[in-house]
Protein backbone atom coordinates (compact mmCIF):
# COMPACT_ATOMS: atom_id res chain seq x y z
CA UNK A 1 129.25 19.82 94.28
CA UNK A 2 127.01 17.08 94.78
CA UNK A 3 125.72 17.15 98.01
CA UNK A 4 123.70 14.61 99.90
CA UNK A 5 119.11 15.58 99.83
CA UNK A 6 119.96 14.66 104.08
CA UNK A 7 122.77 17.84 103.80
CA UNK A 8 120.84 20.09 102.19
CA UNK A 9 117.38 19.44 104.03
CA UNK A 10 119.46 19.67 107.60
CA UNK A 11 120.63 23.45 106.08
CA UNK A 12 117.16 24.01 105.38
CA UNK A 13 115.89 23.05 108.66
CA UNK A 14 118.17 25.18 110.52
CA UNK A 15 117.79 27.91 112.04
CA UNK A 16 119.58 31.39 111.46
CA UNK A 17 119.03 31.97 115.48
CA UNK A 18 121.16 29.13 116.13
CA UNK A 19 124.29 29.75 113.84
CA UNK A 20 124.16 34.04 114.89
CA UNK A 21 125.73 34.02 117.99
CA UNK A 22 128.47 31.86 116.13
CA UNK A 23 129.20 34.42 113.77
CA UNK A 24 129.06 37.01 116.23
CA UNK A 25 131.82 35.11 118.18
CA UNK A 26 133.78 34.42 115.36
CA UNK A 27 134.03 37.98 114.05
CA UNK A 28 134.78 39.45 117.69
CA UNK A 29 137.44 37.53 118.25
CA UNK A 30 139.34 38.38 115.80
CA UNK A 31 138.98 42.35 116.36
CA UNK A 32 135.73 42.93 114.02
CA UNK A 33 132.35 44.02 115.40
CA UNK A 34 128.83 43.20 115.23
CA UNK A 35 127.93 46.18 113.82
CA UNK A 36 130.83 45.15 110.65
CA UNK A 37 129.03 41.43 110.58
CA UNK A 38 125.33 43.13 110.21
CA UNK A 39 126.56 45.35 107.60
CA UNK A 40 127.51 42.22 105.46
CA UNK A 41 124.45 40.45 105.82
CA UNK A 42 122.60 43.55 104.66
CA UNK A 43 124.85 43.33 101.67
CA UNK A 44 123.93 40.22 100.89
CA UNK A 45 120.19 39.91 102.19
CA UNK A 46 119.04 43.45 102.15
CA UNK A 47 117.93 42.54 106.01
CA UNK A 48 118.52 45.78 108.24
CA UNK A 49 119.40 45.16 111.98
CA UNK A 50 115.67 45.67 113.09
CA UNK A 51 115.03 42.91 110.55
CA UNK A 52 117.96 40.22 111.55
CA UNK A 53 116.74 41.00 114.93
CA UNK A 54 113.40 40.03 114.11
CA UNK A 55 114.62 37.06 112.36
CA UNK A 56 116.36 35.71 115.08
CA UNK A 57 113.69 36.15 117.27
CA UNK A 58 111.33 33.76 115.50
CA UNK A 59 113.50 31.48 114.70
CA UNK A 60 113.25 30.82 110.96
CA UNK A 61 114.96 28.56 109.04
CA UNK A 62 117.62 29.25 106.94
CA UNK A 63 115.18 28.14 103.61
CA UNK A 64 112.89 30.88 105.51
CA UNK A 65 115.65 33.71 106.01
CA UNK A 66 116.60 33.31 102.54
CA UNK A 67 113.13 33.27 101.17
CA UNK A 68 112.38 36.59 102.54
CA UNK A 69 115.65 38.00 101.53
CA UNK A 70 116.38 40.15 98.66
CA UNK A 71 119.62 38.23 97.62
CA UNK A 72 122.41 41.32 96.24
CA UNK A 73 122.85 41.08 92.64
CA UNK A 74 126.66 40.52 93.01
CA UNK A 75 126.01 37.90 95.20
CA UNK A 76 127.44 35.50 92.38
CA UNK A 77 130.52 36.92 92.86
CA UNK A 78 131.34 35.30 96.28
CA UNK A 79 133.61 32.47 95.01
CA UNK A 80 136.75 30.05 96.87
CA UNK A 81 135.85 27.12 99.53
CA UNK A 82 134.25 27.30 102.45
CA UNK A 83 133.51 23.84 105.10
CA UNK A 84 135.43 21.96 102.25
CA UNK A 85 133.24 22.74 99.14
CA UNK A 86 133.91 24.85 96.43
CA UNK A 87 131.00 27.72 96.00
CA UNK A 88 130.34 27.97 92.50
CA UNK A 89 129.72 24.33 92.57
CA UNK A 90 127.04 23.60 94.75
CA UNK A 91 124.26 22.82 92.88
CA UNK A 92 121.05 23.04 95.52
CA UNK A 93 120.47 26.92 95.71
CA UNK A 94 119.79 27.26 99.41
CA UNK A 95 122.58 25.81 100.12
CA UNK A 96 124.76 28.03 98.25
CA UNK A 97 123.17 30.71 99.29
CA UNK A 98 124.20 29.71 103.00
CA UNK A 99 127.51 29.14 102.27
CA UNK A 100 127.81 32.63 100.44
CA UNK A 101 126.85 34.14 103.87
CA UNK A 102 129.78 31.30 105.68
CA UNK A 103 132.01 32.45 103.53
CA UNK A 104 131.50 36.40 104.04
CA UNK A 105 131.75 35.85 107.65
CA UNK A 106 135.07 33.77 107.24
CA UNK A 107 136.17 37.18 104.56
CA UNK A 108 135.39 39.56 107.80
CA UNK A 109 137.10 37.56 110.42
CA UNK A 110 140.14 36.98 108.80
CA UNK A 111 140.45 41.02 108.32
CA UNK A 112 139.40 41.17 104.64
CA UNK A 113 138.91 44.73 103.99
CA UNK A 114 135.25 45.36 103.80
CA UNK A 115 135.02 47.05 100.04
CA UNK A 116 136.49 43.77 98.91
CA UNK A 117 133.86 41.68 101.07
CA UNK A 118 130.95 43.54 99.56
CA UNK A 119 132.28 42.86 96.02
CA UNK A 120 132.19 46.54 94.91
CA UNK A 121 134.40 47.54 92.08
């Protein structure tokens, strides 16, 4: 995928804080809980919820979250379309790295079993 420098600088720029309560609304209403939604972004981040909480509170930016994340080696593994672009083929790295955590959000609320979610064998 080649997207825009103006797409991937607004991902950048944004800020985990502001796209949370999002997932946490998407998950719950389709039957899944926060504590199911932290445990996949500990998958892929190795954040804990003291640490997510922390993040949220100050606000980083998604290039920040992801900097201080310890991204999960099978993180490569997260494949398909999410917001209309194919994974595997966005080329700026933040911005796939985003759109692996989109798209194992989207896994959780549509009632993907959670050993498939966290890609374990």
């Amino acid at each position: 995928m080649n997207s825009s420098a103006t797409h991937d600088q607004r991902i950048a720029t944004m800020t985990f804080a502001s796209v949370y309560p999002h997932y946490v609304t998407k998950v719950k209403k389709k039957g899944r809980t926060k504590e199911e939604l932290h445990q996949v972004i500990e998958w892929l981040t190795g954040f804990d919820d003291q640490k997510i909480q922390d993040l949220i509170n100050e606000k980083v930016s998604f290039e920040s979250f992801f900097k201080q994340a310890t991204l999960n080696p099978n993180a490569h593994l997260i494949t398909g379309t999410i917001c209309g672009y194919r994974i595997e083929e966005i080329e700026n790295p933040l911005t796939r790295q985003v759109r692996y955590l989109d798209k194992l959000v989207d896994e959780l609320a549509k009632g993907r079993a959670m050993e498939k979610i966290l890609r374990k064998s």
